[in-house]
Protein backbone atom coordinates (compact mmCIF):
# COMPACT_ATOMS: atom_id res chain seq x y z
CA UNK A 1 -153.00 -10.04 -132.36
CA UNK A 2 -151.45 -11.50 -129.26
CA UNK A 3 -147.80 -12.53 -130.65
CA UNK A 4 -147.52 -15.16 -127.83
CA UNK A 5 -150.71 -16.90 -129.05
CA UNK A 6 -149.74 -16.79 -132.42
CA UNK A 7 -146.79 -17.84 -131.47
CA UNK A 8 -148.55 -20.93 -129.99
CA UNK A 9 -150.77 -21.49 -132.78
CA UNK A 10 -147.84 -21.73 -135.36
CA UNK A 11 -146.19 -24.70 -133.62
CA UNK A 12 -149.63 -26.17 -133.25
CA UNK A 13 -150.03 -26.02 -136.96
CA UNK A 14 -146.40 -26.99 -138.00
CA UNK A 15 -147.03 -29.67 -135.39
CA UNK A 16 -150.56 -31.03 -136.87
CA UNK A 17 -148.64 -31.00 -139.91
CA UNK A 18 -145.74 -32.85 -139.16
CA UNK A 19 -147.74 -35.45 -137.50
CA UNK A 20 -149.94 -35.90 -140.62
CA UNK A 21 -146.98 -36.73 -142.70
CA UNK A 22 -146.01 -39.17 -140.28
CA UNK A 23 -149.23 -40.82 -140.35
CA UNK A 24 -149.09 -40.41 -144.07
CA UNK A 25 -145.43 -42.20 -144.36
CA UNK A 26 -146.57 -45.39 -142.16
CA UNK A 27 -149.72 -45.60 -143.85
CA UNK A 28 -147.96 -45.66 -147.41
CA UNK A 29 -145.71 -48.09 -145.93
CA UNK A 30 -148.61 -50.56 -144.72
CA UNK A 31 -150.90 -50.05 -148.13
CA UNK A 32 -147.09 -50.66 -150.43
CA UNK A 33 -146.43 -54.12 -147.43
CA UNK A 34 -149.64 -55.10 -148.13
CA UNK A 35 -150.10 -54.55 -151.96
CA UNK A 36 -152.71 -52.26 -151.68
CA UNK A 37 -151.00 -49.05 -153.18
CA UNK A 38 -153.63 -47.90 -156.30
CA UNK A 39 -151.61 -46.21 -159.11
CA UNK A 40 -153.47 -43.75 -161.13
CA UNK A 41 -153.43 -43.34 -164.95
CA UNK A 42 -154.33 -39.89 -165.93
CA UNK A 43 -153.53 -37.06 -167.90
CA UNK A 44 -150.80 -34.50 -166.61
CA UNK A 45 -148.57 -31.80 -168.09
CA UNK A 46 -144.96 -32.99 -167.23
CA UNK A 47 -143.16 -29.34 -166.64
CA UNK A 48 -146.04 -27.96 -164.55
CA UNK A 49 -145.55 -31.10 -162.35
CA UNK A 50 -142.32 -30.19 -161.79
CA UNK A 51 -142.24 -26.53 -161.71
CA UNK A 52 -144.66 -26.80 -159.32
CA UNK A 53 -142.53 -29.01 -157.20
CA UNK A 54 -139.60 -26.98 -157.61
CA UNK A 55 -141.70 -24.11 -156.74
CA UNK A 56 -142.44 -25.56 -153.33
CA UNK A 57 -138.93 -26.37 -152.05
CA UNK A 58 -137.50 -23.12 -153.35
CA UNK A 59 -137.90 -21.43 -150.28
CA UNK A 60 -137.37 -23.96 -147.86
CA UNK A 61 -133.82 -24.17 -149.33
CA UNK A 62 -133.66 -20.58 -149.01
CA UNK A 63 -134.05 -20.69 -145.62
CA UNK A 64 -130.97 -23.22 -144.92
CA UNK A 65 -129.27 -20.72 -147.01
CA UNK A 66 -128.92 -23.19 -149.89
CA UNK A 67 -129.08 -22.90 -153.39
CA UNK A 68 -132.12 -24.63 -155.60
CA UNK A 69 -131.00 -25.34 -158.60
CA UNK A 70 -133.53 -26.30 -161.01
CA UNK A 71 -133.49 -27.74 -164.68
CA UNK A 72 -136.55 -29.20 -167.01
CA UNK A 73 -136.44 -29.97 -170.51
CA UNK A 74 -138.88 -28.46 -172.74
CA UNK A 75 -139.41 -31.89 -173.83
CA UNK A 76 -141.17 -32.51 -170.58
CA UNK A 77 -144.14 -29.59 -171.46
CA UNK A 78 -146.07 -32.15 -173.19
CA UNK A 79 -149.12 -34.25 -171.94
CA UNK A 80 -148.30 -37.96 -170.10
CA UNK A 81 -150.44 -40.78 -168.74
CA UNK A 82 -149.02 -41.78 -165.35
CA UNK A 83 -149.63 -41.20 -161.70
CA UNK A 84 -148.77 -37.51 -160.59
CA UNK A 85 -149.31 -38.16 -157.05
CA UNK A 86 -146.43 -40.92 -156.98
CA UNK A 87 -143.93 -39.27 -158.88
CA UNK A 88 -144.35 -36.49 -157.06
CA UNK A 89 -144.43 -37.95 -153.48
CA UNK A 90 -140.99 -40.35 -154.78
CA UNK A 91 -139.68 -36.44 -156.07
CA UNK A 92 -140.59 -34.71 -152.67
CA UNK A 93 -139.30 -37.36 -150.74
CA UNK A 94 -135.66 -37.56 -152.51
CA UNK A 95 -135.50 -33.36 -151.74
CA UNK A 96 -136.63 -33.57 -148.73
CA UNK A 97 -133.87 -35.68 -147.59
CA UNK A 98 -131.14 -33.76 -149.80
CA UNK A 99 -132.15 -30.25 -148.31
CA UNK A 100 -132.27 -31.93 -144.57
CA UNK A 101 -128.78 -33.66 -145.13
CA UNK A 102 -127.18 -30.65 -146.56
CA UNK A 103 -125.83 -27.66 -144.17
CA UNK A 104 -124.25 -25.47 -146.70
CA UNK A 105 -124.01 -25.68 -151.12
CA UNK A 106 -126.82 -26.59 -153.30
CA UNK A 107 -129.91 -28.85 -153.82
CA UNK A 108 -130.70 -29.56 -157.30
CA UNK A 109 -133.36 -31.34 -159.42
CA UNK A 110 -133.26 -32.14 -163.04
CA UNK A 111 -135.82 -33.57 -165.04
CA UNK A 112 -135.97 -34.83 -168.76
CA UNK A 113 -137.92 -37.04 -171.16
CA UNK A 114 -136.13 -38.91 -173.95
CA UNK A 115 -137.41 -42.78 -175.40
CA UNK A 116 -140.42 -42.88 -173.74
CA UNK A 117 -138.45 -42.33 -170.61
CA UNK A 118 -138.53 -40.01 -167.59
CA UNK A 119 -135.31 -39.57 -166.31
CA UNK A 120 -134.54 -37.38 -162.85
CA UNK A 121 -131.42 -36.44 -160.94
CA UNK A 122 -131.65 -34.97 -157.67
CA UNK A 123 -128.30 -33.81 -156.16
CA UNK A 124 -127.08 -32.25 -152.97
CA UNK A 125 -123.93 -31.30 -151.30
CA UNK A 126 -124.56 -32.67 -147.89
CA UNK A 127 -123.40 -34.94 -145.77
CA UNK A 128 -123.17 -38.02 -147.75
CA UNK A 129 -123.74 -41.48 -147.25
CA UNK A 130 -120.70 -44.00 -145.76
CA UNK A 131 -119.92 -46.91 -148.70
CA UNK A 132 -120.92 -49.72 -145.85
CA UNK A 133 -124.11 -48.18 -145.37
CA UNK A 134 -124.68 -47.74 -148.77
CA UNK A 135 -126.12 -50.98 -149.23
CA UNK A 136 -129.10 -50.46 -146.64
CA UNK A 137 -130.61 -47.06 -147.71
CA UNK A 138 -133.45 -48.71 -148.93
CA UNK A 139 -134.32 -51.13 -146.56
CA UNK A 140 -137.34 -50.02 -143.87
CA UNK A 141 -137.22 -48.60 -140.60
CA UNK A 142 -133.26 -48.29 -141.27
CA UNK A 143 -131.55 -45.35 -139.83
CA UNK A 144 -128.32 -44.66 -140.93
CA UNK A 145 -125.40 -42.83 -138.68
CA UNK A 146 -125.41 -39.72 -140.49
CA UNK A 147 -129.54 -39.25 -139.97
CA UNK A 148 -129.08 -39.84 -136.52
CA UNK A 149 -130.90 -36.33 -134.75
CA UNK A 150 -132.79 -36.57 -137.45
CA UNK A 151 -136.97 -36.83 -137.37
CA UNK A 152 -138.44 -39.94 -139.27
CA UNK A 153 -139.16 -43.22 -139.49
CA UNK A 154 -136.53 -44.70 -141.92
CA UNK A 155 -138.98 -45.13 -143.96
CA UNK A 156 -138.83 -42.68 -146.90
CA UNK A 157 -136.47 -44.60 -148.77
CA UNK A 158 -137.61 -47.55 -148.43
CA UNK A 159 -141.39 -45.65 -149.73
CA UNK A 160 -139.42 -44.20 -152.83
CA UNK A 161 -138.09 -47.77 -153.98
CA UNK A 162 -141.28 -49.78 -153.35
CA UNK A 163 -143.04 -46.66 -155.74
CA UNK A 164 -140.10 -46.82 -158.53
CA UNK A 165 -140.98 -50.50 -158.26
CA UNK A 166 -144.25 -50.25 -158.72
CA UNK A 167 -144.07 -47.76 -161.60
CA UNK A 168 -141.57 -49.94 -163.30
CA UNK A 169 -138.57 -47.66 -163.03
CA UNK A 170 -135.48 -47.71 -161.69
CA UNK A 171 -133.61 -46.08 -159.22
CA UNK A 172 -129.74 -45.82 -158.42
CA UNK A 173 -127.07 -43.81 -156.37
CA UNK A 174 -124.24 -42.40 -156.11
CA UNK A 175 -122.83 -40.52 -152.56
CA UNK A 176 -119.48 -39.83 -150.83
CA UNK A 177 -119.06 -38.88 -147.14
CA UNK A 178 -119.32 -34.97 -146.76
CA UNK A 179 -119.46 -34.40 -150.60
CA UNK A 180 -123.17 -35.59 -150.98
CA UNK A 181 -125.41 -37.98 -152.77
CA UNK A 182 -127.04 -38.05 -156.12
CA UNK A 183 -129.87 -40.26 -156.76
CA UNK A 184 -131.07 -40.88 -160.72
CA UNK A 185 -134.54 -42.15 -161.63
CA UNK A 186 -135.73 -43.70 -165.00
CA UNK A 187 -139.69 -44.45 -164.99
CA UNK A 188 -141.68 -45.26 -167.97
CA UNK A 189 -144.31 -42.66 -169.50
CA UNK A 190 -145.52 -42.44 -172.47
C-alpha cells in the first residue's frame, strides 16, 4: 500500500519491459542477418488481428492526447493462412513510431483485403521525415535527425522491411517535414 514502493515497482516493471523489447528488437535483427527468421503458416481471423491491435494502441494515443483513428474492411473478417506474429510485430512497429513522432493530430491505421492482397496504411501527423533522409529509413542502426532524444536502436525499420521482404510484400512511403508520414503495405494472403 506504500505509494512510494509502488511507485518503485512501476518503473521496475515498465523498465523490465522496455528492456525486453530491446532484447527482442536486436535479437530479430540477428535471426532476419542471419536467415534464421521462421515464418508461420496458420489459420487466423484477419479483423480480430487487427482490432486487437488497434485495441492496444488506443489508449496509448489517448494519453499523448491524440486521436486513433481506425478503419477495417469487413472483407478482412474472413479466415487467412499467414504469420500473425509478423504482421503484427511489422503493424506495431509502424504505430509505434507514428504515435512517438507525433505531438499533437491523429494516428491512424487502415486495413483491407482485395486480390488476394492485404493492403495497410498507417498515417500520422507528426514530425515528418526530411526528403534527404528519406532514402535511409530503412537501413539498420540509422538514426535520423528528427528521432534524435528518441529511445531505440534504429532498428525498427530496418526489422519491418527485412519482414515485408520475407513475406513477399511491399512496402512504400510517403512523409513531409512537420506534416507527417504515411507508410502503405501490400503482403500476399490468401
Amino acid at each position: 500500500n506504500d505509494e512510494r514502493m509502488q511507485f518503485y515497482m512501476k518503473n521496475m516493471h515498465e523498465s523490465s519491459e522496455h528492456l525486453l523489447q530491446l532484447i527482442n528488437t536486436l535479437l530479430d535483427y540477428h535471426r532476419l542477418d542471419a536467415n534464421k527468421m521462421d515464418l508461420q503458416h496458420v489459420d487466423f481471423n484477419g479483423k480480430e488481428l487487427f482490432d486487437n491491435i488497434a485495441l492496444g494502441f488506443t489508449p496509448t494515443a489517448e494519453s499523448k492526447q491524440l486521436q486513433f483513428i481506425y478503419r477495417c474492411d469487413d472483407n478482412l473478417d474472413q479466415i487467412f493462412k499467414g504469420d500473425p506474429l509478423r504482421i503484427r510485430q511489422i503493424v506495431e512497429n509502424l504505430i509505434t513510431n507514428a504515435i512517438k513522432f507525433t505531438t499533437d493530430g491523429y494516428v491512424s491505421l487502415e486495413a483491407s483485403y482485395e486480390n488476394d492482397k492485404l493492403s495497410l496504411s498507417i498515417s500520422d501527423t507528426g514530425r515528418g521525415i526530411s526528403k534527404d533522409e528519406q532514402e535511409l529509413i530503412f537501413k539498420e542502426f540509422t538514426r535520423l535527425r528528427n528521432a534524435e532524444g528518441c529511445e531505440g536502436f534504429g532498428l525498427g525499420l530496418s526489422i519491418v522491411h527485412r519482414l515485408i521482404s520475407l513475406l513477399n510484400g511491399t512496402i512504400s512511403f510517403e512523409s513531409e517535414i512537420d506534416k507527417g508520414t504515411t507508410f502503405k503495405l501490400s503482403i500476399p494472403l490468401n
